[in-house]
Each structure stands twice: as C-alpha cells, then as structure tokens.
N, C-alpha and C. Protein backbone atom coordinates (compact mmCIF):
# COMPACT_ATOMS: atom_id res chain seq x y z
N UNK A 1 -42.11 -30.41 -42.63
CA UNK A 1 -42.71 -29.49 -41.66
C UNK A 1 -41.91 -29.49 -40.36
N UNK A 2 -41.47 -30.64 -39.78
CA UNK A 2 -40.69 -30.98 -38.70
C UNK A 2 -39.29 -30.22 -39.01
N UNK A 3 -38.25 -30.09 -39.74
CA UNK A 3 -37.27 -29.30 -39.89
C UNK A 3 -37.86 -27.74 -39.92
N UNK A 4 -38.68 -27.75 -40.42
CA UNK A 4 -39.22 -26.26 -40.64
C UNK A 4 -39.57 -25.77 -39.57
N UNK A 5 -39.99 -26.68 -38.45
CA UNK A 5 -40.42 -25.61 -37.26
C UNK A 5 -39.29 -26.01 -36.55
N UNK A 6 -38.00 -26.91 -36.65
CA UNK A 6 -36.92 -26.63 -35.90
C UNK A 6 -35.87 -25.37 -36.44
N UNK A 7 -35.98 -25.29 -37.49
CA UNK A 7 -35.47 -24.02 -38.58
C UNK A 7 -35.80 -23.07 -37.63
N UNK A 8 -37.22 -22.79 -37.69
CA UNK A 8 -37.58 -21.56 -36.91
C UNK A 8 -37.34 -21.67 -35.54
N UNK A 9 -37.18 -22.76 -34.40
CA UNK A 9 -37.22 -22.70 -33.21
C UNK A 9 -35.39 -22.13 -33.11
N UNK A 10 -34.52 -22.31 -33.84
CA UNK A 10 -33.78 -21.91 -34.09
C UNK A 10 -33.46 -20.39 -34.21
N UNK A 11 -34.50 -20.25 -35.05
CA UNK A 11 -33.94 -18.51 -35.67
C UNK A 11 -34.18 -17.82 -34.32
N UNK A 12 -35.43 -18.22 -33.93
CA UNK A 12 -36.46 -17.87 -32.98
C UNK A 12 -35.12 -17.66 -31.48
N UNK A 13 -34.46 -18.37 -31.18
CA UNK A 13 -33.49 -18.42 -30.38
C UNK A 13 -32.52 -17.22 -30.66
N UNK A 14 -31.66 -17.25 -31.58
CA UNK A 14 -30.57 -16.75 -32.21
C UNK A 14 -31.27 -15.12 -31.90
N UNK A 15 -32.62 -14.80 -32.37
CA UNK A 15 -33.54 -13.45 -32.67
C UNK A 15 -33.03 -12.85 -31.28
N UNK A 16 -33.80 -13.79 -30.35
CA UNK A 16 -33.62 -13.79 -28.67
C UNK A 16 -32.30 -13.21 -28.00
N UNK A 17 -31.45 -14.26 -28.57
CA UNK A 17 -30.29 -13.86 -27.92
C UNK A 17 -29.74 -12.45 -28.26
N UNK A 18 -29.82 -12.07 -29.40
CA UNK A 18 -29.16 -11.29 -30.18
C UNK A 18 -29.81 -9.74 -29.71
N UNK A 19 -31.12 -9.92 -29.22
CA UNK A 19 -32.17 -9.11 -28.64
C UNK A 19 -31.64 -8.63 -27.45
N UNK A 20 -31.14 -9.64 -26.31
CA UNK A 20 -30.79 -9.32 -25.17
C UNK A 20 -29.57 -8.60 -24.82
N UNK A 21 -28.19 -9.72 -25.97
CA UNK A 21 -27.24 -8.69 -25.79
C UNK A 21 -27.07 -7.04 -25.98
N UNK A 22 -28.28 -6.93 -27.05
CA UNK A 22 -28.33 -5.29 -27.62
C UNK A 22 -28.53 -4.30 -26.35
N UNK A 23 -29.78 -5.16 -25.55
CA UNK A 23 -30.16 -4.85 -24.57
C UNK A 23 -29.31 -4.31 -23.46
N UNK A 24 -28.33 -5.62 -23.38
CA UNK A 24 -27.35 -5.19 -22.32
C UNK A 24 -26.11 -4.38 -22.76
N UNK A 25 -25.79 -3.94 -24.11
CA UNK A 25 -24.94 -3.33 -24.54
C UNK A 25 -25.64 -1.90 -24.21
N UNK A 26 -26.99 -2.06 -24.34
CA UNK A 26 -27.52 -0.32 -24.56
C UNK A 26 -27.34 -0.09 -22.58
N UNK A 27 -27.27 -0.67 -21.95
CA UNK A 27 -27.32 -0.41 -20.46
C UNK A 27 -25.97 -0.23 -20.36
N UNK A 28 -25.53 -1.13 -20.93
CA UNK A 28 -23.98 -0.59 -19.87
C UNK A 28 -23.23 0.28 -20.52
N UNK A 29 -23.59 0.98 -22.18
CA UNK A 29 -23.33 2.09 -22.48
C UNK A 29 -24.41 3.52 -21.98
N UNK A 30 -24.95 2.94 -21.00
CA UNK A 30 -26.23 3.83 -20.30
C UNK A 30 -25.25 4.54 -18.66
N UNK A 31 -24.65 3.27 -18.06
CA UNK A 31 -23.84 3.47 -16.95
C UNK A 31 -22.37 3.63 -17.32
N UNK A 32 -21.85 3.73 -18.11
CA UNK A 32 -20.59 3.97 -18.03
C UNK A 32 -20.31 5.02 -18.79
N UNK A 33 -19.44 5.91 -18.25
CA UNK A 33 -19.12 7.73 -18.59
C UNK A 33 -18.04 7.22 -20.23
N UNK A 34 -18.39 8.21 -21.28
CA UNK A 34 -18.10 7.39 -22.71
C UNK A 34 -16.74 8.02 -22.59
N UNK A 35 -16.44 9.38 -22.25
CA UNK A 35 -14.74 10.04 -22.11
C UNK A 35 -13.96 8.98 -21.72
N UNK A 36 -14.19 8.50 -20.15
CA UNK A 36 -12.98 7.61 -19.69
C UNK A 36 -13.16 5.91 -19.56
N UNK A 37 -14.73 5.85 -19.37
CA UNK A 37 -15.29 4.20 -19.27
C UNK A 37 -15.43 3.60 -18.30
N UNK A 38 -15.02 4.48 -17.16
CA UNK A 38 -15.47 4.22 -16.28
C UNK A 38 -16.92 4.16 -15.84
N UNK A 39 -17.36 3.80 -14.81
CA UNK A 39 -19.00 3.87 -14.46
C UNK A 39 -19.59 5.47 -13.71
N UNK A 40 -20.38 5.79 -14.19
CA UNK A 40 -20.94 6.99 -13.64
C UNK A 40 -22.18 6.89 -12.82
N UNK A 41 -22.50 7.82 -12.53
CA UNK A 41 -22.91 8.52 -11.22
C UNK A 41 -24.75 7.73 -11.41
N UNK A 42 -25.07 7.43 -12.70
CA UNK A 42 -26.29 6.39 -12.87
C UNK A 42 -25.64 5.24 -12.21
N UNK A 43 -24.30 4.58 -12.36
CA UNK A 43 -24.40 3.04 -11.85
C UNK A 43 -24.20 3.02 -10.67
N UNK A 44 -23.76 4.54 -10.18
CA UNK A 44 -23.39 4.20 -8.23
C UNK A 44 -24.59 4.07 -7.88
N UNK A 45 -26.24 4.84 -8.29
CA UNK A 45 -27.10 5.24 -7.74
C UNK A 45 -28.24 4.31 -7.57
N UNK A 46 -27.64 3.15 -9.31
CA UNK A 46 -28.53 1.95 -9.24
C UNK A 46 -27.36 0.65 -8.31
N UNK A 47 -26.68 1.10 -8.20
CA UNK A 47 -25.74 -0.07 -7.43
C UNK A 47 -24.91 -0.18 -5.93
N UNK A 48 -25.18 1.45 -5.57
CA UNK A 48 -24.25 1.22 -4.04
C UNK A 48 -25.58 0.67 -3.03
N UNK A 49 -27.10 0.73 -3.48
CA UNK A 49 -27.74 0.54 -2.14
C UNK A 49 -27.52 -1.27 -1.64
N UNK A 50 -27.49 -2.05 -2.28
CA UNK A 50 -27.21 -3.16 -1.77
C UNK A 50 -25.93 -3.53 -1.15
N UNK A 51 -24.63 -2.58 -1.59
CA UNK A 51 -23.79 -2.33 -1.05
C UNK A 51 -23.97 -1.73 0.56
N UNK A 52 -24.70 -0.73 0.84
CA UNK A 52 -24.88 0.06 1.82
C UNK A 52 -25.40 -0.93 2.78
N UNK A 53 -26.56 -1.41 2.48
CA UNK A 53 -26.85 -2.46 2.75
C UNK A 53 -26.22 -3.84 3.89
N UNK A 54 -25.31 -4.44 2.99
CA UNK A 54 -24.40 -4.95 3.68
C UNK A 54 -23.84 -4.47 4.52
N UNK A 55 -23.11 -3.25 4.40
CA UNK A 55 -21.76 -2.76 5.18
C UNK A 55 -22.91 -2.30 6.32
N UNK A 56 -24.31 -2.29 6.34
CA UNK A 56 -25.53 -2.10 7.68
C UNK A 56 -25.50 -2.76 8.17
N UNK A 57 -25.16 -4.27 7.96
CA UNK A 57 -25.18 -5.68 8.62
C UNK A 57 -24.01 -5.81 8.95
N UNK A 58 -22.91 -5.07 8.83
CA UNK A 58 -21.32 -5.46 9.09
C UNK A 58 -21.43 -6.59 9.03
N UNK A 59 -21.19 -6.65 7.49
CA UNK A 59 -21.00 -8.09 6.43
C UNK A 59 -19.98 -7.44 5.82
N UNK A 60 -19.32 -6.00 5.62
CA UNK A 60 -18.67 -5.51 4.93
C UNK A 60 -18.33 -4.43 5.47
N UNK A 61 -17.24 -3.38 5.11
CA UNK A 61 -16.89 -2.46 5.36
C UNK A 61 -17.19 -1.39 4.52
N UNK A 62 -17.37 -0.22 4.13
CA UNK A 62 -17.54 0.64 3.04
C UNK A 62 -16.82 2.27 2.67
N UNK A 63 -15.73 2.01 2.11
CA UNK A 63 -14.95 3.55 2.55
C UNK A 63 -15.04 4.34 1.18
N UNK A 64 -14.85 5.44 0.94
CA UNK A 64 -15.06 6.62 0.07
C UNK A 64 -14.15 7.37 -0.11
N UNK A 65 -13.56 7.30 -1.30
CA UNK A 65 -12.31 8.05 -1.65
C UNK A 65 -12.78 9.27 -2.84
N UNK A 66 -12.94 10.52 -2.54
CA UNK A 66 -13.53 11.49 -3.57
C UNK A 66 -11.91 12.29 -4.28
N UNK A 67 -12.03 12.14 -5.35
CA UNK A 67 -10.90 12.82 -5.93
C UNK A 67 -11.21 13.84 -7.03
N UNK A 68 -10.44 14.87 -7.36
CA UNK A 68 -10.18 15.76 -7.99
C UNK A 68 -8.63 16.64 -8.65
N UNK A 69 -9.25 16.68 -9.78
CA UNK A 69 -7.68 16.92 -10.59
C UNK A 69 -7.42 18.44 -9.80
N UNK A 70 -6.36 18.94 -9.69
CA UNK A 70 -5.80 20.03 -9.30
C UNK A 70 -5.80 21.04 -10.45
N UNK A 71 -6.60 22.40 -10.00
CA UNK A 71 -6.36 23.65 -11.16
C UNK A 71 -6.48 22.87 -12.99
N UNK A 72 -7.57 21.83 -13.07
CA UNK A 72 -8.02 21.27 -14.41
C UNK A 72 -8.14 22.36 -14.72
N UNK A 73 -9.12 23.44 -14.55
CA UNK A 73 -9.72 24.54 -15.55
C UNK A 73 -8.37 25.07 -16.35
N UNK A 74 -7.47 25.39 -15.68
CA UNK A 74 -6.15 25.89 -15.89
C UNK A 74 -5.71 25.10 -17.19
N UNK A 75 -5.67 23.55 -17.10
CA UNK A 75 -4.83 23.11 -17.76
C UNK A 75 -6.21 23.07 -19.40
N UNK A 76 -7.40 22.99 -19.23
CA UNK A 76 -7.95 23.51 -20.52
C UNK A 76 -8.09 24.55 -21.02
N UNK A 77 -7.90 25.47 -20.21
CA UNK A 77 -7.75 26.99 -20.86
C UNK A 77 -6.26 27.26 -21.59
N UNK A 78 -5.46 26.79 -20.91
CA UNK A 78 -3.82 26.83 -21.38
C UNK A 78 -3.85 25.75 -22.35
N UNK A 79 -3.92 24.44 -22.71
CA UNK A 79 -4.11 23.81 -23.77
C UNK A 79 -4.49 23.25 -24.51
N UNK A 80 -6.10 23.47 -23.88
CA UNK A 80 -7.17 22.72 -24.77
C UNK A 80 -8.06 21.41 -24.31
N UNK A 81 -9.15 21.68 -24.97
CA UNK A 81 -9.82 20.81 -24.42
C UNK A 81 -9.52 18.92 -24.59
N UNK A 82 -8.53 19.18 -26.19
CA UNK A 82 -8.56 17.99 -26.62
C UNK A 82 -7.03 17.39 -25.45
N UNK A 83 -6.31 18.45 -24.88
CA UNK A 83 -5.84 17.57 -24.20
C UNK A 83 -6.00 17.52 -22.92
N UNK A 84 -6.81 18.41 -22.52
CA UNK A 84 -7.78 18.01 -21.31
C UNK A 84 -8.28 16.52 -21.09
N UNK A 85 -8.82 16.39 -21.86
CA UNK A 85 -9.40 15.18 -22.07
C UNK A 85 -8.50 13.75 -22.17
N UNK A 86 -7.62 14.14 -22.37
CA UNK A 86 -5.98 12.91 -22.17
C UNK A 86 -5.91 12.62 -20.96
N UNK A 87 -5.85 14.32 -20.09
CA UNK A 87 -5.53 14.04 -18.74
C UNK A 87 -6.86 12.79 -17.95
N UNK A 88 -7.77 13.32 -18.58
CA UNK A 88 -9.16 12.99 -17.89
C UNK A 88 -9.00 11.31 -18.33
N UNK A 89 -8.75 10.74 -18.96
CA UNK A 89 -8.39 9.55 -19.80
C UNK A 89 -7.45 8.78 -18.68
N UNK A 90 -6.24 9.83 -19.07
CA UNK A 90 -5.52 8.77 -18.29
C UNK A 90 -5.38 9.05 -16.51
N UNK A 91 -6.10 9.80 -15.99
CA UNK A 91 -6.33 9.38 -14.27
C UNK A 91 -7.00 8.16 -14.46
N UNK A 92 -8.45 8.56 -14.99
CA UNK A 92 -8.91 7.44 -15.05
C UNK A 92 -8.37 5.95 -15.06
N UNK A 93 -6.81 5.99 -16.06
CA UNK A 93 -6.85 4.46 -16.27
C UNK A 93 -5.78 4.48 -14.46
N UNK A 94 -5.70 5.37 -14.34
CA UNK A 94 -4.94 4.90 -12.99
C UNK A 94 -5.46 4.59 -11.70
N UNK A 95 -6.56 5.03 -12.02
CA UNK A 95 -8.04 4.85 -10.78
C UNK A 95 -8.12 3.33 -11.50
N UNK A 96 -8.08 2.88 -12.60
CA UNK A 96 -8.83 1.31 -12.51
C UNK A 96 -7.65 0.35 -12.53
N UNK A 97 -6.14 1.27 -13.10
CA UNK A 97 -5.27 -0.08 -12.16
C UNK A 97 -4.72 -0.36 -10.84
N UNK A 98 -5.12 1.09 -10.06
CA UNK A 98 -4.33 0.88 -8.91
C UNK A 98 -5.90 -0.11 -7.90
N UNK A 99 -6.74 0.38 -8.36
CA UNK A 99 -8.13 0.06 -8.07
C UNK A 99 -8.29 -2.02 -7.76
N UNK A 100 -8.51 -2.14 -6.79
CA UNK A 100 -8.57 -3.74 -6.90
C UNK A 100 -9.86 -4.39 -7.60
N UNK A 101 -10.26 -5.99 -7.76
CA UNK A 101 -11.50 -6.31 -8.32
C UNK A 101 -13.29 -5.66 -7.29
N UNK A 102 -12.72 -5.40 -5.94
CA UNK A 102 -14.06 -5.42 -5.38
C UNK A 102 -14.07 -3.51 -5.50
N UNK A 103 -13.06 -2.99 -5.61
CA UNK A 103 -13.44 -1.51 -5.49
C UNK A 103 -13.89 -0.80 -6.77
N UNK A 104 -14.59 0.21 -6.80
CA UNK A 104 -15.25 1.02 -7.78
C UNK A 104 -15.42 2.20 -8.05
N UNK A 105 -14.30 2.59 -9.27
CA UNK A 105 -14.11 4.05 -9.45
C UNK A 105 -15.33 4.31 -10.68
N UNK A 106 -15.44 5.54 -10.35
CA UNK A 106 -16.75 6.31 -11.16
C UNK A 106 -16.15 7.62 -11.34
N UNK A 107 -16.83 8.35 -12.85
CA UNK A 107 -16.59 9.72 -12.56
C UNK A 107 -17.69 10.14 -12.24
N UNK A 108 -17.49 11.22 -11.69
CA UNK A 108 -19.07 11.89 -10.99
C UNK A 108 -19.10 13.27 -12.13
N UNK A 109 -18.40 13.46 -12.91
CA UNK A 109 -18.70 14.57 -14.00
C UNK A 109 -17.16 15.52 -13.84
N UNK A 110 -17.06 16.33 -15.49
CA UNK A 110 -15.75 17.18 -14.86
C UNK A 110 -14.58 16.21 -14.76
N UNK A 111 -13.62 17.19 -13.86
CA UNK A 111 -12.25 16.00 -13.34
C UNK A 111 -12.62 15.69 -11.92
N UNK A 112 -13.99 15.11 -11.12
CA UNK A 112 -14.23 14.72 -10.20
C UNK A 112 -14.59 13.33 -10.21
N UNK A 113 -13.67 12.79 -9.52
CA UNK A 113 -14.07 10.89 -9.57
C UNK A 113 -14.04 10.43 -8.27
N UNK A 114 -14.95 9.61 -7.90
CA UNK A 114 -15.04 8.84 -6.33
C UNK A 114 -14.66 7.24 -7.32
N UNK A 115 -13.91 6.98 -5.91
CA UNK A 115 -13.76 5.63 -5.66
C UNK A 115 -14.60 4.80 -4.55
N UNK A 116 -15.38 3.72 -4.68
CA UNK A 116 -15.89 2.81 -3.82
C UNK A 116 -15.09 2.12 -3.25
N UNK A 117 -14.26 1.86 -1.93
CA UNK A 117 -13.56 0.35 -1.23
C UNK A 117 -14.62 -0.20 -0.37
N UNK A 118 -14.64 -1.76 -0.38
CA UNK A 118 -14.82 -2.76 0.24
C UNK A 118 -13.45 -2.63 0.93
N UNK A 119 -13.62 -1.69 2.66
CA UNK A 119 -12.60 -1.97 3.10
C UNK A 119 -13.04 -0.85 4.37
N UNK A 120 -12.86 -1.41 5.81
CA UNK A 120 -12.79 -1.31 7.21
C UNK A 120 -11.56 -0.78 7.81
N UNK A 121 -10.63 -0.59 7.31
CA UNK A 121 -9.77 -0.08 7.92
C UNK A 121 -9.37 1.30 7.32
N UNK A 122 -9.07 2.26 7.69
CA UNK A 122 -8.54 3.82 6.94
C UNK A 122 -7.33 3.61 6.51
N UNK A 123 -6.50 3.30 6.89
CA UNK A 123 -5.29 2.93 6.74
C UNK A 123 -4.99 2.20 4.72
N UNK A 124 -5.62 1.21 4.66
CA UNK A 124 -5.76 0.83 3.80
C UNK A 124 -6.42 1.67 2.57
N UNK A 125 -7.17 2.18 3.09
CA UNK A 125 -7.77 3.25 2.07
C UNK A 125 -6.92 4.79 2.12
N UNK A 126 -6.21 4.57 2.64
CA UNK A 126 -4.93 5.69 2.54
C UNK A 126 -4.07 5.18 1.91
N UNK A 127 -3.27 4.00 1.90
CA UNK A 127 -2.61 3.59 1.25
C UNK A 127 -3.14 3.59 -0.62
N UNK A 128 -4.42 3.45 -0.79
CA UNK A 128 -4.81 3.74 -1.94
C UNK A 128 -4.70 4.70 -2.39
N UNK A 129 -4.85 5.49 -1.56
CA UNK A 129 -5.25 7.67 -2.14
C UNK A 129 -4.06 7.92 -2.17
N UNK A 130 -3.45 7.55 -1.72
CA UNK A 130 -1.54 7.82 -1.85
C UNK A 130 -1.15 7.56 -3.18
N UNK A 131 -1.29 6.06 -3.76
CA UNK A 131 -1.03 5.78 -4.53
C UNK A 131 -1.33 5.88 -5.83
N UNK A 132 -2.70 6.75 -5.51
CA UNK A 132 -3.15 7.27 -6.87
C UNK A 132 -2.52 8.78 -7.02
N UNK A 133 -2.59 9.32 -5.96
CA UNK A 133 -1.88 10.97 -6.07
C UNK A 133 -0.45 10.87 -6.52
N UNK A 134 0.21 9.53 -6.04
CA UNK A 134 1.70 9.78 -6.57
C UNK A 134 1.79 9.33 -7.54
N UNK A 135 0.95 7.94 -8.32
CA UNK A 135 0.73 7.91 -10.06
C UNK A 135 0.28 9.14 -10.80
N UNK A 136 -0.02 10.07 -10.23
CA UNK A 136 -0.84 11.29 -11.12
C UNK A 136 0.17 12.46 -10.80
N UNK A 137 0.93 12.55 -10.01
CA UNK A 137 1.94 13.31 -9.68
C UNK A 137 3.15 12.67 -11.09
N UNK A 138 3.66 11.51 -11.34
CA UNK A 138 4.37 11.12 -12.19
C UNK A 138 4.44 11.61 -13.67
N UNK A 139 2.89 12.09 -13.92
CA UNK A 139 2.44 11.82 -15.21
C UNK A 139 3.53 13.07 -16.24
N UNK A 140 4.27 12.50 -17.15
CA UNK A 140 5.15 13.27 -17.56
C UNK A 140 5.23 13.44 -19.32
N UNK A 141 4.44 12.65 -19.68
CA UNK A 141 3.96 11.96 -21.00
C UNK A 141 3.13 12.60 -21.96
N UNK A 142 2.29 13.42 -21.35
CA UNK A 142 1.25 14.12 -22.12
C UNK A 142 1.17 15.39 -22.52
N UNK A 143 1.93 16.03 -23.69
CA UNK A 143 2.64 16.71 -24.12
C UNK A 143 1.68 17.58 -24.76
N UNK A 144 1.78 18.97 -24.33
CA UNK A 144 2.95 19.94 -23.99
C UNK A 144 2.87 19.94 -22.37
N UNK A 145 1.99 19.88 -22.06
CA UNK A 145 2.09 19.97 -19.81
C UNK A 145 3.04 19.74 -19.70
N UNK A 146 3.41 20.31 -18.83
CA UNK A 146 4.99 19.88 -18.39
C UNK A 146 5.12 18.70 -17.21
N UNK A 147 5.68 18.05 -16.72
CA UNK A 147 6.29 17.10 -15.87
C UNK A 147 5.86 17.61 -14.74
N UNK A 148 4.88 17.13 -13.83
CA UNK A 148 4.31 17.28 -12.54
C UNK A 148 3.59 18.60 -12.60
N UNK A 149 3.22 19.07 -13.46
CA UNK A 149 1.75 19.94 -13.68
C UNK A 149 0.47 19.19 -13.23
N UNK A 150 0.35 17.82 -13.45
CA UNK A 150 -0.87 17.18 -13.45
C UNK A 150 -0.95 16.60 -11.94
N UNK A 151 -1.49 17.17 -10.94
CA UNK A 151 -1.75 16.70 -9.59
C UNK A 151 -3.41 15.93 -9.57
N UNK A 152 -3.37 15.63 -8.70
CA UNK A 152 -4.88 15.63 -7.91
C UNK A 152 -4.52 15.41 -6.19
N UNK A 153 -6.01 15.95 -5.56
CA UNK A 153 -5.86 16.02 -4.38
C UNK A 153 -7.42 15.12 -3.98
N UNK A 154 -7.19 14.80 -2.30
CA UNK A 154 -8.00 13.40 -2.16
C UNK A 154 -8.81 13.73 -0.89
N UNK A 155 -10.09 13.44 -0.67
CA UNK A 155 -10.82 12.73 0.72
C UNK A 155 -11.44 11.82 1.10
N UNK A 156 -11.00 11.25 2.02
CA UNK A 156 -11.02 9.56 2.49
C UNK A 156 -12.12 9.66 3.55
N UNK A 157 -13.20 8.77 3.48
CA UNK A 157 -13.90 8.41 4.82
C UNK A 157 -14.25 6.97 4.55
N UNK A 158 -14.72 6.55 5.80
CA UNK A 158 -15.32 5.41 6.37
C UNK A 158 -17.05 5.70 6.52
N UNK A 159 -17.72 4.54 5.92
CA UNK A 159 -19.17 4.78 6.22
C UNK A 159 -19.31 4.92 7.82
N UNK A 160 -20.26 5.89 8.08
CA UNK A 160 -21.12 5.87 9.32
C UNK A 160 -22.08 4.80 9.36
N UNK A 161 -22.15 3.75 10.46
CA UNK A 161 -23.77 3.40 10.29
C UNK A 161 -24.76 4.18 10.13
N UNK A 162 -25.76 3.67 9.38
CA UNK A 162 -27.45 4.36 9.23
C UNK A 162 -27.14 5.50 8.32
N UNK A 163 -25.60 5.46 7.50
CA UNK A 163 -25.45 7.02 6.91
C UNK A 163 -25.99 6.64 5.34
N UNK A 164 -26.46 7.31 4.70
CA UNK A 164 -26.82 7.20 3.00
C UNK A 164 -25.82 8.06 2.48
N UNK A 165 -26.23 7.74 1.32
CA UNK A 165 -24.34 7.61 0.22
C UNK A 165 -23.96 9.39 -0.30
N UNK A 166 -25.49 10.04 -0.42
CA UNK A 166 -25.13 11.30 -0.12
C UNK A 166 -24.73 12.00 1.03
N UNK A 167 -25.00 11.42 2.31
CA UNK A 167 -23.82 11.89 3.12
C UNK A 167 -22.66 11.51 3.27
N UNK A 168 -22.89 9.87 2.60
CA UNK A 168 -20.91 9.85 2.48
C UNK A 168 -20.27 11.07 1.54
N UNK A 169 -20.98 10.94 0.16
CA UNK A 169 -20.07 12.05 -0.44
C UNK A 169 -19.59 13.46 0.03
N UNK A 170 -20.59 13.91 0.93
CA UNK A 170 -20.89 15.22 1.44
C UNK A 170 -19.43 15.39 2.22
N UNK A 171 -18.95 14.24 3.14
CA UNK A 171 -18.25 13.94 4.19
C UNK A 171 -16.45 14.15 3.37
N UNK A 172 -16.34 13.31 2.25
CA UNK A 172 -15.48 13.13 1.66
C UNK A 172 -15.08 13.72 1.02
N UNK A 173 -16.25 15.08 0.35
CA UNK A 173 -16.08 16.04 -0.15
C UNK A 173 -15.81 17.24 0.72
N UNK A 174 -15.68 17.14 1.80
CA UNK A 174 -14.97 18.24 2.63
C UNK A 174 -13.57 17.97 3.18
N UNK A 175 -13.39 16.87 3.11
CA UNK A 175 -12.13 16.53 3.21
C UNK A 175 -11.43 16.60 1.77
N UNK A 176 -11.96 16.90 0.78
CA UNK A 176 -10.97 17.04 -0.47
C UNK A 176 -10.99 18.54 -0.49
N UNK A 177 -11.81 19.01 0.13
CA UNK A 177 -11.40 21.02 0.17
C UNK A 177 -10.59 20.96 0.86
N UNK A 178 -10.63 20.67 2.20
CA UNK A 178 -9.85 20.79 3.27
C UNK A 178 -8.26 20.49 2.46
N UNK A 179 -7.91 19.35 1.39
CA UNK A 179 -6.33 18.80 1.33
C UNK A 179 -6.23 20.09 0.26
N UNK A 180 -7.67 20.94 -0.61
CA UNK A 180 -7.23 21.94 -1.50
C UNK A 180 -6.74 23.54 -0.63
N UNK A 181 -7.48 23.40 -0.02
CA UNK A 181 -7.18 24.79 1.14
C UNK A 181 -5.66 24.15 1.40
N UNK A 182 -5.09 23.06 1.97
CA UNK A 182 -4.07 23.13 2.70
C UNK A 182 -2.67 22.64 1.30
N UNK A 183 -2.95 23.32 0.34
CA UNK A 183 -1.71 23.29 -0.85
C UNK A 183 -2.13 22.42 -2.10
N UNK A 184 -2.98 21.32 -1.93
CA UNK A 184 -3.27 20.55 -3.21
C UNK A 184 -2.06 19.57 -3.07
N UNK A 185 -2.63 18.78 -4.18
CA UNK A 185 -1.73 17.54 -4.39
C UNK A 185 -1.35 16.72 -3.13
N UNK A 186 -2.72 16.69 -2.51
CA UNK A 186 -2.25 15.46 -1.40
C UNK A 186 -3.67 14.82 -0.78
N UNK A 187 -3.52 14.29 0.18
CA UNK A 187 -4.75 13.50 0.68
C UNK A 187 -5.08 13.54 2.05
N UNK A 188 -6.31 14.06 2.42
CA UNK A 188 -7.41 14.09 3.86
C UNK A 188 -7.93 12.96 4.51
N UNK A 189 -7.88 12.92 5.01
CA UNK A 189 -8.33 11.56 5.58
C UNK A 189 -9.40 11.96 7.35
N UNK A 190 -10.27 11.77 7.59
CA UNK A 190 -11.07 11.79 8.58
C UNK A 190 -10.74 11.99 9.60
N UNK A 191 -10.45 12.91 10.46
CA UNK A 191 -9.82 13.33 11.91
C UNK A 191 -10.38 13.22 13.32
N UNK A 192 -10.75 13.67 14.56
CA UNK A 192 -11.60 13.54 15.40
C UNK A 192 -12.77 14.04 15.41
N UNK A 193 -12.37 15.15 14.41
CA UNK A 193 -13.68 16.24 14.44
C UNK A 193 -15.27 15.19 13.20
N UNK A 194 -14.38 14.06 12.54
CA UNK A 194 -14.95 13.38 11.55
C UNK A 194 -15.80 12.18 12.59
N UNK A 195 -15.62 11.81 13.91
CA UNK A 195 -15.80 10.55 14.37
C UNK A 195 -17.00 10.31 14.60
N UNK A 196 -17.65 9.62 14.20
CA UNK A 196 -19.43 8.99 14.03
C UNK A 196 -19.84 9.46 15.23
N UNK A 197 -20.51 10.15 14.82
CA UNK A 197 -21.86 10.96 15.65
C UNK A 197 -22.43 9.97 17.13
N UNK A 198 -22.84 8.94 16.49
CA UNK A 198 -23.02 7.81 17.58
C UNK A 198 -21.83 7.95 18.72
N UNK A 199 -20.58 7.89 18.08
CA UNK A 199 -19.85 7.80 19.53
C UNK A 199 -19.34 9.06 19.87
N UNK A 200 -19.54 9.45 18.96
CA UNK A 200 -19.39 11.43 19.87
C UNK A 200 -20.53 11.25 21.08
N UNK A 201 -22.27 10.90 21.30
CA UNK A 201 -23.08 11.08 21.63
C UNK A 201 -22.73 10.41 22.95
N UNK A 202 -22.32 9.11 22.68
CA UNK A 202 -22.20 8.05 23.81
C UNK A 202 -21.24 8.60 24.66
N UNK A 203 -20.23 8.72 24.21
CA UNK A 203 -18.86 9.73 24.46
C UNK A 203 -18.72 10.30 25.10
C-alpha cells in the first residue's frame, strides 16, 4: 500500500507538472505574434504597466522606437504574399539582434513593429533606429526584390512623466510620418516642438 500511494504521489506530480507547462506554452503562444515570434501587442498591454511604472519613479528610463517597412503593400502586390512574409520574418530577426536583453520588440500587426528601450538618453536610442534602418537597408538576399528595395523608416521618443503608453505610441507614431513625408528610409527623433509639456508650461 505504502509504494502504491508513493506510485501515485508520483504520477500525481509528473500530472502537475506536465499541466502547468501546457499552461505556459498555451500563454506564451497567446503573446507572441506566430509570423515572426516576436511578442505582440497582448504582451505590451499585459507587460509595459509595471514598466511605466518604474520609469514614474525614475528607477528607469523608457524610450519608444515605432517602426515601419517602407511601401510593404508594394512589395506584396508585386511579389506575393509568401514573400512578403520573408521580409516580415526577417526585420523581425533584426529587431531581436540588434535589440539588447532589457529592450522589447513587438509587432503591433502588418509591417508595423515598436521597440521598448530601457534607456534615458535619445542619443542612444538613435543609435539603435540607425542601426536597424541600415540592417534593413542591406537586405539583398530575398529573392526576387532587388538589393535595397527593402527600407523601413523610424520614430523615436522618450517617455513623458504621468504619460500612458498610448500616448507614447501616438507621439512616436508621428514622428514615423513625419521621417515618411520627408523621403522614407530614415529616422525622427523628437524635436522642440516634442518637449514635455511640463517644461513647455514652466518655461
């Protein structure tokens, strides 16, 4: 009887475990976009507020990089969706290597992807948006497109205090019209007309 109910305290475990991982497999195939694998627009929504959070306490910094492929529609109407979807593939993998461990690229749907930085300075988060526009400017590989067909263009901000994450996007997303109005294939970054309301006021 004594083996028999360790038999079962056993199975009883194994049942458990095997229960939870399913669990956590079905979630994080719940948050992450299945095209590229990156995390989508469910995991920013369950995950930037404790982020926001912090960067309220300036415990952290919080900057917003919104990106978009250049004239995509173009390149699926001219060759298809199946290699649409290459392109969409591989930005992606260039958003998660140029991307460090604390920052967080997502697609937000489409060829539109934000990046999350843990990072206070603009500068630094320019140096990122650079470096993803000129990896995506390179892309020469994915055949038939031709060699520097595949752009994207970028907008960079810095959290406002007291701001919520739909006005960051709002913010970042006018700065990625603004770099499309002014030719594409490059990157915006926050100007005077961008400078926190607070010190415009004080100002």
């Amino acid at each position: 009887m004594t083996v028999g109910l360790n038999g079962f305290g056993v199975l009883l475990v194994m049942v458990v475990a095997l229960a939870l991982a399913q669990i956590a497999a079905i979630r994080e195939r719940a948050v992450r976009d299945p095209l590229t694998g990156l995390y989508n627009r469910r995991y920013i929504d369950e995950s930037l507020p404790g982020l926001l959070e912090l960067d309220e306490r300036a415990l952290v910094g919080l900057a917003l990089v919104a990106f978009d492929l250049d004239k995509f529609k173009g390149i699926n109407d001219t060759w298809g969706h199946d290699v649409g979807d290459k392109v969409l593939r591989r930005f992606a993998q260039i958003l998660a290597d140029c991307a460090r461990r604390t920052d967080l690229p997502c697609r937000m749907g489409g060829e539109e992807f934000v990046v999350f930085l843990v990072e206070q300075e603009i500068d630094g988060v320019a140096i990122f948006a650079e470096r993803v526009r000129a990896r995506t400017e390179e892309i020469a590989d994915i055949a038939p497109i031709p060699a520097g067909r595949i752009t994207t263009s970028a907008g960079i901000v810095l959290r406002h205090r007291g701001e919520g994450l739909e006005e960051m996007v709002k913010r970042a997303d006018r700065l990625l019209y603004k770099a499309k109005e002014n030719g594409r294939n490059r990157v915006e970054s926050a100007d005077s007309i961008e400078a926190d309301p607070a010190q415009v006021e004080s100002g």
